[in-house]
Protein backbone atom coordinates (compact mmCIF):
# COMPACT_ATOMS: atom_id res chain seq x y z
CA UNK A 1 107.60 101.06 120.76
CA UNK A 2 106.58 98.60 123.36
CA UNK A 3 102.97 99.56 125.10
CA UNK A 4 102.56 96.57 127.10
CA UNK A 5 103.23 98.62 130.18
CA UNK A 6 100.94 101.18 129.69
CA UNK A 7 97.40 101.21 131.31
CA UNK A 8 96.36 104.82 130.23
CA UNK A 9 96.90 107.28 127.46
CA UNK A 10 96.15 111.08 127.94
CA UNK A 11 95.85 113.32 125.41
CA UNK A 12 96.20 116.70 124.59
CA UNK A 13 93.32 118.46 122.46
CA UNK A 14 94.67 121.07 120.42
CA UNK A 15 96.60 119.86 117.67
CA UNK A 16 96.18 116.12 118.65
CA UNK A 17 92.55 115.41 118.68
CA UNK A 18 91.55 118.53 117.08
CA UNK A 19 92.87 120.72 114.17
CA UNK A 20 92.98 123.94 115.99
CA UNK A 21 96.31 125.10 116.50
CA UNK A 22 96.39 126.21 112.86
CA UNK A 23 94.07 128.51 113.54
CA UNK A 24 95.07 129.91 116.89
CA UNK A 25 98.75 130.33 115.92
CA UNK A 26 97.68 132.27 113.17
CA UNK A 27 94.94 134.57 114.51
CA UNK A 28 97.06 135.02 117.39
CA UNK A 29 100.90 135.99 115.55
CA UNK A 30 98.23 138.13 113.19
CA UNK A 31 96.84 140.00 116.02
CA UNK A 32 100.18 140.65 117.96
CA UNK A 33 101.61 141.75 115.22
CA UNK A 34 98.95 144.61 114.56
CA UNK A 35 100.25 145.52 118.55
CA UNK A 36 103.69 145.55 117.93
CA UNK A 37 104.40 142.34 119.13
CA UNK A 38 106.44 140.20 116.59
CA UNK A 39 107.55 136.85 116.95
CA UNK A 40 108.85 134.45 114.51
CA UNK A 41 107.20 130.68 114.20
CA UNK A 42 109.69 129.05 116.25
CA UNK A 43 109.78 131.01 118.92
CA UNK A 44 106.26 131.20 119.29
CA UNK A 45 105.17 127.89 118.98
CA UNK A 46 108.18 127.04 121.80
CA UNK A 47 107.43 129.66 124.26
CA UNK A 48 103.27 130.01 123.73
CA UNK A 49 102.01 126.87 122.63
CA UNK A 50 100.44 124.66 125.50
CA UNK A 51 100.70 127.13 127.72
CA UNK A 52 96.87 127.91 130.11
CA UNK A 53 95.42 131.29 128.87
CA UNK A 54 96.07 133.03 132.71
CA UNK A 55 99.87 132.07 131.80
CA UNK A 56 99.71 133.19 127.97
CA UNK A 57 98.27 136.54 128.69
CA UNK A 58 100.51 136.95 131.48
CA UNK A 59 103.93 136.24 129.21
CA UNK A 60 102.34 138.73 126.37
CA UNK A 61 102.00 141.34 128.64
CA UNK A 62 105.75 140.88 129.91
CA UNK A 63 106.64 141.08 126.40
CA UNK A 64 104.92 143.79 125.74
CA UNK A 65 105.63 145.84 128.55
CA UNK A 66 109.32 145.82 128.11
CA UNK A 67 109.13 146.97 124.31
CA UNK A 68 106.63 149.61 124.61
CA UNK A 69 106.83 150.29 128.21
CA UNK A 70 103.01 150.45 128.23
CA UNK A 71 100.17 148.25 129.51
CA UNK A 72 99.66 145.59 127.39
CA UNK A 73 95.86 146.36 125.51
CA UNK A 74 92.85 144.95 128.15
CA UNK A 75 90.97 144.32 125.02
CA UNK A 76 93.15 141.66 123.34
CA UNK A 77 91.24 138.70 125.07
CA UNK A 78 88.39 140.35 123.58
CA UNK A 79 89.27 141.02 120.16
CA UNK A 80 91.44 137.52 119.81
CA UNK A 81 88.15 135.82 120.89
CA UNK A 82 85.72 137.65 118.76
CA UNK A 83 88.56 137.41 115.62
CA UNK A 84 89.20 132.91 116.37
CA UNK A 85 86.12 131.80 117.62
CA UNK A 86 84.01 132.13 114.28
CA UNK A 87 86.59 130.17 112.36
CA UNK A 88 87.23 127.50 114.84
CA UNK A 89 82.79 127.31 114.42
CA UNK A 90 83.13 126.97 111.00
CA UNK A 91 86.38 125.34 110.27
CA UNK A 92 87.58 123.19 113.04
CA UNK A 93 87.75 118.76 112.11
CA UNK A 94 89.10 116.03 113.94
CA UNK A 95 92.43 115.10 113.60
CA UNK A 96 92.25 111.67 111.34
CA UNK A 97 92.35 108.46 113.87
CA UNK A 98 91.66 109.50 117.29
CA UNK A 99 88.23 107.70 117.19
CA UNK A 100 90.68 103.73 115.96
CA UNK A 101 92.90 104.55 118.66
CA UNK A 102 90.87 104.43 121.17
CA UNK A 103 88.44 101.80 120.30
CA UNK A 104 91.84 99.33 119.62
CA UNK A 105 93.69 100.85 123.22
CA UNK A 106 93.04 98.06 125.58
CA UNK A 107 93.18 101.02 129.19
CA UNK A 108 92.12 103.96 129.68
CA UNK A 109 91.90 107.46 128.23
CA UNK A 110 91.46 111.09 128.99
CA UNK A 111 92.12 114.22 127.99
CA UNK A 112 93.90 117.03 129.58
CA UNK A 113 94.53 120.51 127.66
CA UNK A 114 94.97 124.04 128.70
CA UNK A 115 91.82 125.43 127.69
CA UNK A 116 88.85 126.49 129.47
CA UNK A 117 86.39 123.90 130.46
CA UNK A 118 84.34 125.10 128.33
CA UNK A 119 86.04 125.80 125.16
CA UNK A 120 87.54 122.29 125.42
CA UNK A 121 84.21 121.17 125.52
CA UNK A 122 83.02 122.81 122.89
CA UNK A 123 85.83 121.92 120.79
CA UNK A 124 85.30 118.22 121.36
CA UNK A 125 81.18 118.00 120.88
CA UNK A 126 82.28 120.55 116.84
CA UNK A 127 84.79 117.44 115.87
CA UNK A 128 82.53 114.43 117.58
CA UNK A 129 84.90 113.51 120.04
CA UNK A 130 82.87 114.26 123.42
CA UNK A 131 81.81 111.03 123.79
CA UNK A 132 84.79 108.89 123.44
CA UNK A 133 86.69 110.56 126.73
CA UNK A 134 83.76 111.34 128.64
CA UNK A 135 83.97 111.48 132.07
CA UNK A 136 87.46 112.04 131.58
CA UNK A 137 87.69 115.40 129.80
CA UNK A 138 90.18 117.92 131.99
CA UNK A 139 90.97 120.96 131.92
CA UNK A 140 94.25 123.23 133.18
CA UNK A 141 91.41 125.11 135.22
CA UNK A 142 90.88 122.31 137.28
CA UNK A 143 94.77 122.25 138.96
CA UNK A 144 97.04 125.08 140.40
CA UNK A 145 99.68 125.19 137.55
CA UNK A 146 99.51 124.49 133.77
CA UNK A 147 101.89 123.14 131.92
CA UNK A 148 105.05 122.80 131.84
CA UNK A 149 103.59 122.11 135.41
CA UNK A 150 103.07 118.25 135.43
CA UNK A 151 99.84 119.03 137.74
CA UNK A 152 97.49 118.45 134.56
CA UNK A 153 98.65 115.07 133.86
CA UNK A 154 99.15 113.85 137.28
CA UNK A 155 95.56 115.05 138.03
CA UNK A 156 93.89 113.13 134.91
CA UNK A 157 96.06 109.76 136.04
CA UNK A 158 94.78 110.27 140.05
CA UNK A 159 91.21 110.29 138.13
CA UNK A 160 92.11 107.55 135.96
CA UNK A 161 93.11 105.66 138.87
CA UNK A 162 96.49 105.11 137.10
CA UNK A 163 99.85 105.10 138.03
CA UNK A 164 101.73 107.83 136.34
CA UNK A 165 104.76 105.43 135.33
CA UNK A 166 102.14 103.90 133.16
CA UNK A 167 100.63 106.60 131.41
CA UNK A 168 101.52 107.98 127.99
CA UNK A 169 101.16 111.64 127.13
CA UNK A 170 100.57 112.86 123.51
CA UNK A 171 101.67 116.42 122.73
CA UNK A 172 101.74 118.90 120.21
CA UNK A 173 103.47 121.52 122.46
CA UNK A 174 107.23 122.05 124.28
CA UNK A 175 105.33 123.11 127.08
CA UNK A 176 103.01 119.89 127.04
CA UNK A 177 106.14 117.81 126.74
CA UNK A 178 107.75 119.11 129.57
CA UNK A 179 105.19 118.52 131.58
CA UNK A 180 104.64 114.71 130.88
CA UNK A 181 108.30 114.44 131.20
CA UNK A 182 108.20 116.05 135.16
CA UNK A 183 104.69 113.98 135.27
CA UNK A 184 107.02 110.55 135.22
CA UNK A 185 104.63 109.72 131.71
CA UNK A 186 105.89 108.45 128.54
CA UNK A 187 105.78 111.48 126.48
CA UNK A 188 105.14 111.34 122.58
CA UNK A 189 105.17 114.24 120.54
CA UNK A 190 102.46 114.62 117.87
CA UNK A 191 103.10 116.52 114.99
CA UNK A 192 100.19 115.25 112.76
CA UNK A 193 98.53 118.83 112.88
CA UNK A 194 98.64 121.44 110.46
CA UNK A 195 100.07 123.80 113.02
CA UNK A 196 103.33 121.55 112.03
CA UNK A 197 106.48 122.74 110.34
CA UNK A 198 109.71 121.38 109.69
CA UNK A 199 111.54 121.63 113.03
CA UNK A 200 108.14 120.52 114.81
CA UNK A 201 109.52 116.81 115.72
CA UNK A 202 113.21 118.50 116.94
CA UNK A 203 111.84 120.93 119.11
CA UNK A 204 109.27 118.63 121.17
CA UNK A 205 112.89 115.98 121.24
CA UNK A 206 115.07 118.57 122.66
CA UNK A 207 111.98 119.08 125.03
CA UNK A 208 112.22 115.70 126.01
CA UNK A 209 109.70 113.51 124.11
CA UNK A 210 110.51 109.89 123.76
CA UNK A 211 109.90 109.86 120.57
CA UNK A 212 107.39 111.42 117.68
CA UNK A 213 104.58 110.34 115.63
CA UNK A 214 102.94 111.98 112.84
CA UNK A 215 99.50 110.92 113.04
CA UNK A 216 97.59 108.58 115.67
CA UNK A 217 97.37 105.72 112.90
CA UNK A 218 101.49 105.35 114.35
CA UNK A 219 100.19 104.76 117.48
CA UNK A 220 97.74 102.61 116.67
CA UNK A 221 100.43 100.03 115.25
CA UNK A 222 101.72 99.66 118.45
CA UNK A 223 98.58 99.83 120.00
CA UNK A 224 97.57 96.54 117.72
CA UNK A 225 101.35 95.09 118.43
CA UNK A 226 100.67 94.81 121.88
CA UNK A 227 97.33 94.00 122.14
């Protein structure tokens, strides 16, 4: 793939810089389950994954309502925090790369995820990534919409000073695709994390992505090719 008309990548955290997904998906599908909520991997990872947590919530308790016709439980923030957080303390690494790929990119870099400001954060200073985005760490909290909203990315390029026609977008999610595809960005799909199954690559295509990679070294090749 030809870079040479790209000034700016942005990237998404979970599952592209970091190795968290695998952990979310699974404490979260665990802990819907024990509510009645039961969704197999490929629908979950297309409907839920990338999504901010105001949105997330908000589609779970949907769900919920019309199969138990019930309020969905207003301690499940609560009890998925207290249940992920410890592992993602004790388990969470950097996905392998990130730290060649930008050093050899010859522009500019963010990243923009849904998370909070400050789990991002967090997230980032755990795997020893903080420093190679900083100032240009954002978060879905920051715009009116999340994705598949393409406010995110449009945002990080207006603070990149970047024209979104020449920014590329690397995703883990449908939702995160979608978004760099309404964005105008070159949209790659990542599916280097250990989130990733066999229809990983298909689903983020069908969502639009130009194409897929399996690990930032990939990227780096064309990175180098162009530089």
């Amino acid at each position: 793939m030809d870079l040479s008309g790209i000034d700016a990548i942005i990237f998404d955290n979970d599952g592209v810089l970091v190795d968290s997904e695998t952990i979310h998906v699974a404490v979260e599908r665990e802990l819907l389950a024990e509510i009645g909520l039961d969704y197999d991997y490929e629908t979950y990872m297309s409907r839920f994954v990338g999504l901010n947590n105001h949105d997330f919530h908000t589609a779970l308790a949907r769900d919920y309502a019309e199969t138990h016709a019930r309020r969905f439980p207003a301690d499940f923030k609560a009890r998925l925090k207290a249940r992920a957080w410890p592992r993602i303390e004790d388990e969470l690494m950097p996905i392998d790369g990130v730290a060649d790929l930008v050093s050899a990119f010859n522009g500019a870099v963010a990243v923009a995820s849904s998370a909070t400001p400050h789990r991002l954060n967090r997230k980032l200073e755990l795997t020893g990534l903080r420093e190679l985005f900083s100032p240009h760490v954002y978060s879905a909290d920051q715009v009116a919409q999340g994705k598949p909203s393409p406010d995110l990315f449009l945002f990080a390029a207006a603070q990149l000073e970047v024209s979104p026609a020449r920014c590329m977008v690397v995703e883990d999610s449908v939702n995160g695709i979608i978004a760099a595809r309404a964005a105008n960005m070159l949209s790659i799909g990542f599916v280097g994390g250990g989130h990733a199954d066999a229809r990983h690559s298909d689903r983020l295509l069908e969502a639009g992505a130009h194409g897929c990679v399996a690990g930032h070294d990939e990227i780096l090749l064309w990175v180098s090719k162009t530089a």
